[in-house]
Structure formats: structure tokens, C-alpha cells
C-alpha atoms as a PDB file:
ATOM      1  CA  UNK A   1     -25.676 -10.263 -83.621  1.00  0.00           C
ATOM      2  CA  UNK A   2     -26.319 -11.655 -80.110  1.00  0.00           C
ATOM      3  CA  UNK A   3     -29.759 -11.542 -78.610  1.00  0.00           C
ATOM      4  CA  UNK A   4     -29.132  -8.866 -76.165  1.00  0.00           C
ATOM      5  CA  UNK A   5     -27.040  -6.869 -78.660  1.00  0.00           C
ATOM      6  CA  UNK A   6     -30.259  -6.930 -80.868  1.00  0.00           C
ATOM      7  CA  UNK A   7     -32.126  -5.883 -78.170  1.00  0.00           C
ATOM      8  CA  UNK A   8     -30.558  -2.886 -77.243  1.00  0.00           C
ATOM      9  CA  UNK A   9     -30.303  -2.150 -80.987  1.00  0.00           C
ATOM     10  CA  UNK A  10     -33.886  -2.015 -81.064  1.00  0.00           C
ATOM     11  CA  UNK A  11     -34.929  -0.084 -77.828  1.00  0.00           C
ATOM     12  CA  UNK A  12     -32.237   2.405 -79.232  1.00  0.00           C
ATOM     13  CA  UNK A  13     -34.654   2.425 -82.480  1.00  0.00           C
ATOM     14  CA  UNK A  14     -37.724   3.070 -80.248  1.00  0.00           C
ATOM     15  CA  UNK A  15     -36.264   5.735 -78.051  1.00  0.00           C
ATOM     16  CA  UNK A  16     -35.276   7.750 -81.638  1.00  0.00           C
ATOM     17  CA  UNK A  17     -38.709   6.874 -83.058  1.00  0.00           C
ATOM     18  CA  UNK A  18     -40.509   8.056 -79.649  1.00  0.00           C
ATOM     19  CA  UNK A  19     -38.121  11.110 -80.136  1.00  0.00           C
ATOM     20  CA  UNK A  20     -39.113  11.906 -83.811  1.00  0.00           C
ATOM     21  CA  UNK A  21     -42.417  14.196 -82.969  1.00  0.00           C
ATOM     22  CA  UNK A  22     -41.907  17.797 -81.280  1.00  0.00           C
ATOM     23  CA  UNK A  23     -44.797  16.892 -79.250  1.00  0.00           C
ATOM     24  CA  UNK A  24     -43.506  14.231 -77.578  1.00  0.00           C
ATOM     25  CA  UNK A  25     -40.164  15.657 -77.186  1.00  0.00           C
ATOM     26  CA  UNK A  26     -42.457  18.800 -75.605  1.00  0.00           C
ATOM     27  CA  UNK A  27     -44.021  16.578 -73.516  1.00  0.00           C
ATOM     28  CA  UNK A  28     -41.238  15.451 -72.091  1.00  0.00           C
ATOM     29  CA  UNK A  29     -39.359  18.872 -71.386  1.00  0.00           C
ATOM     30  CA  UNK A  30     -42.570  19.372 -69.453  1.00  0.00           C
ATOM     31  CA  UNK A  31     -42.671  16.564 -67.182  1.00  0.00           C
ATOM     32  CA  UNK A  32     -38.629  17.235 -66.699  1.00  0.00           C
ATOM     33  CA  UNK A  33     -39.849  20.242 -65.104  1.00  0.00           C
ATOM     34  CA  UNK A  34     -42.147  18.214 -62.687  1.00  0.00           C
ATOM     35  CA  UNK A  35     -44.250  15.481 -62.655  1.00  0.00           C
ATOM     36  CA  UNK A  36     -47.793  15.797 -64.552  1.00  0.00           C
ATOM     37  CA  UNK A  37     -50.826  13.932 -65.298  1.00  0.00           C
ATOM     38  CA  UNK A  38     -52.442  13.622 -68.746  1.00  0.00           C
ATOM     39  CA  UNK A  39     -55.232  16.962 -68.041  1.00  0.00           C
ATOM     40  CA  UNK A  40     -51.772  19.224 -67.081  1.00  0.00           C
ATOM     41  CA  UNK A  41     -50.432  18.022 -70.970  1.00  0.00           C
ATOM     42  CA  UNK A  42     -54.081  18.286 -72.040  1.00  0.00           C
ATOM     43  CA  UNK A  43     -54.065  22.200 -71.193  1.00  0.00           C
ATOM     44  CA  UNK A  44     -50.850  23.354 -70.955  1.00  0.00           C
ATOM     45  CA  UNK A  45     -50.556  21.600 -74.889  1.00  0.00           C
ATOM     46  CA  UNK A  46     -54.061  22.358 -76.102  1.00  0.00           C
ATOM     47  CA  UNK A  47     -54.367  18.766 -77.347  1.00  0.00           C
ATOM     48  CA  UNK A  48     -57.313  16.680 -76.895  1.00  0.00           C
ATOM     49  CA  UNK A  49     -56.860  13.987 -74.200  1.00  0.00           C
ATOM     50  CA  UNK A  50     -56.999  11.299 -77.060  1.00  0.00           C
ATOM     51  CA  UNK A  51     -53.728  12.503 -78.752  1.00  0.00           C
ATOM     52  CA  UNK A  52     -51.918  13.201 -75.637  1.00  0.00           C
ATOM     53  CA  UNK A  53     -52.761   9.439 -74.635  1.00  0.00           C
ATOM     54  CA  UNK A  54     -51.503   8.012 -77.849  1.00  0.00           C
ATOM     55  CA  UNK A  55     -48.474  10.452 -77.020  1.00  0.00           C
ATOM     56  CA  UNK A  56     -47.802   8.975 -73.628  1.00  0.00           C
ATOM     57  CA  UNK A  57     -48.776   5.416 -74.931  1.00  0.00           C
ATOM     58  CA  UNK A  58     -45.812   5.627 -77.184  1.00  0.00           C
ATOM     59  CA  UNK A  59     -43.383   6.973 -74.647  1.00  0.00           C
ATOM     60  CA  UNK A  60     -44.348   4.388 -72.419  1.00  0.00           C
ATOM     61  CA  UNK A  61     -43.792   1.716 -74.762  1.00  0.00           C
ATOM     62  CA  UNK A  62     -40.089   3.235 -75.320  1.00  0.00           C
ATOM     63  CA  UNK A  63     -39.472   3.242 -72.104  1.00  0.00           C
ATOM     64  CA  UNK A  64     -38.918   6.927 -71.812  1.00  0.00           C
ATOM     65  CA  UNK A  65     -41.629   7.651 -68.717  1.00  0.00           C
ATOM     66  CA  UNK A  66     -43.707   5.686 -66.401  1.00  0.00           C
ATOM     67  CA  UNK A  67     -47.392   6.220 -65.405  1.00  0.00           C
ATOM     68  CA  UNK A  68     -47.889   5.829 -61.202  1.00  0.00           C
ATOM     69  CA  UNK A  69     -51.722   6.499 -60.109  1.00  0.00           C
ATOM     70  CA  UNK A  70     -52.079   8.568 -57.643  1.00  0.00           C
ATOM     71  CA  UNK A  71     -56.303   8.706 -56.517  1.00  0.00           C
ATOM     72  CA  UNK A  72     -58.209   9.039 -60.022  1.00  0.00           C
ATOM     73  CA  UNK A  73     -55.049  10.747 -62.138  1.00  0.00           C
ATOM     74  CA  UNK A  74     -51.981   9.130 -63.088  1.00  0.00           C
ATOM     75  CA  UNK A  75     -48.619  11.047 -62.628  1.00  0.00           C
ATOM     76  CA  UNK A  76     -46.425  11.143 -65.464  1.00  0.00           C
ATOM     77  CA  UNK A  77     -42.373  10.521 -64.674  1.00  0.00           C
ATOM     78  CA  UNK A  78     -39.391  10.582 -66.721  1.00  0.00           C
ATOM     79  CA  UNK A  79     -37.518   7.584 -66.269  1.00  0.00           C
ATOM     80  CA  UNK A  80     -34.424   8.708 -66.895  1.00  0.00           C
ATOM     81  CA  UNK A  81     -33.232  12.488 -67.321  1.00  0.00           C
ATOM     82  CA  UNK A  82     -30.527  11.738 -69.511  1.00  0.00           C
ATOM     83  CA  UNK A  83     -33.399  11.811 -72.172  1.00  0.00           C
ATOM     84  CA  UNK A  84     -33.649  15.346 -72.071  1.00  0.00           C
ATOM     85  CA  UNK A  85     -29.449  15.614 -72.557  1.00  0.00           C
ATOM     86  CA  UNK A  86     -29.848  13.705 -75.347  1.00  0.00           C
ATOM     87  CA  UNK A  87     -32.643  16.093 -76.760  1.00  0.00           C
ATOM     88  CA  UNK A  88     -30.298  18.847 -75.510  1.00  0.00           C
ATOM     89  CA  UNK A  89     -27.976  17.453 -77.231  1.00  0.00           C
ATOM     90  CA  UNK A  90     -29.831  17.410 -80.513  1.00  0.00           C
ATOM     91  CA  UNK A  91     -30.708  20.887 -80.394  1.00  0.00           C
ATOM     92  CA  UNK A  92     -26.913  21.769 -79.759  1.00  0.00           C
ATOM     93  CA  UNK A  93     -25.883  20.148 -83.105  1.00  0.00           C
ATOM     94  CA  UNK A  94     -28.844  21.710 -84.913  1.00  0.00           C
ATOM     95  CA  UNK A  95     -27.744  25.383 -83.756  1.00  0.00           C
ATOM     96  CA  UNK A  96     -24.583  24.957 -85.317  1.00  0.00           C
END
């Protein structure tokens, strides 16, 4: 397999392994909705600011969002909305 081949192959792996909790797939329905920073997760989840960090940590490193400071809080973005059709997707095939 070619080096870029590989590559892809294994940012595909760590999108699917970001995608394998239902609270980081929560998560990110939420900031689909709109932007957020890590105290909207914190209450609108009722998770402690640790876990939502290691949460975000592990999107980040998928590539899924992007963390842009704004003051003292950093905004949470979606990099790409075709994330969420390809949890909508998931959930399509599981209903049937």
C-alpha cells in the first residue's frame, strides 16, 4: 500500500474510533447545531469538564472539530458536516 493510501486508511480508522462512543457522537450533534465551548458540553451533558476534555481531545486528534479561542473560552467547530451524514447515516441502517 502506498504511503498516502495508508494514510487515509488510518484517519478513516480514527474518524470510526472517535465515532465509537455516544458521547462523542452527542457532542457532535450539539456543536452541528452551533458552535460551543467546553462549559456549554459541560452542562448541557452533565459531564465533568475532565471527561468532556478527553472527549474533545479525541475528536480533535481525528480531525472531526477544531478548537478557535475566543477571550478566555474556546469555541468548538465541526470541521466538516458531512460527519453528522455519516452518523445519520448510521442510524438509518440501524432503524432498519
Amino acid at each position: 500500500m502506498y504511503n498516502s493510501e495508508r494514510r487515509k486508511v488510518v484517519q478513516v480508522e480514527e474518524i470510526f474510533k472517535a465515532l465509537a462512543c455516544k458521547w462523542r457522537i452527542e457532542i457532535i450533534k450539539q456543536i452541528a447545531k452551533q458552535d460551543l465551548c467546553m462549559c456549554d458540553l459541560e452542562a448541557a451533558n452533565y459531564i465533568d469538564k475532565t471527561t468532556i476534555s478527553r472527549h474533545i481531545a479525541i475528536l480533535q486528534n481525528a480531525g472531526i472539530i477544531e478548537l478557535r479561542r475566543e477571550g478566555q473560552k474556546k469555541r468548538i467547530i465541526l470541521k466538516d458536516n458531512r460527519i453528522l451524514e455519516l452518523i445519520n447515516l448510521a442510524e438509518k441502517i440501524v432503524e432498519k
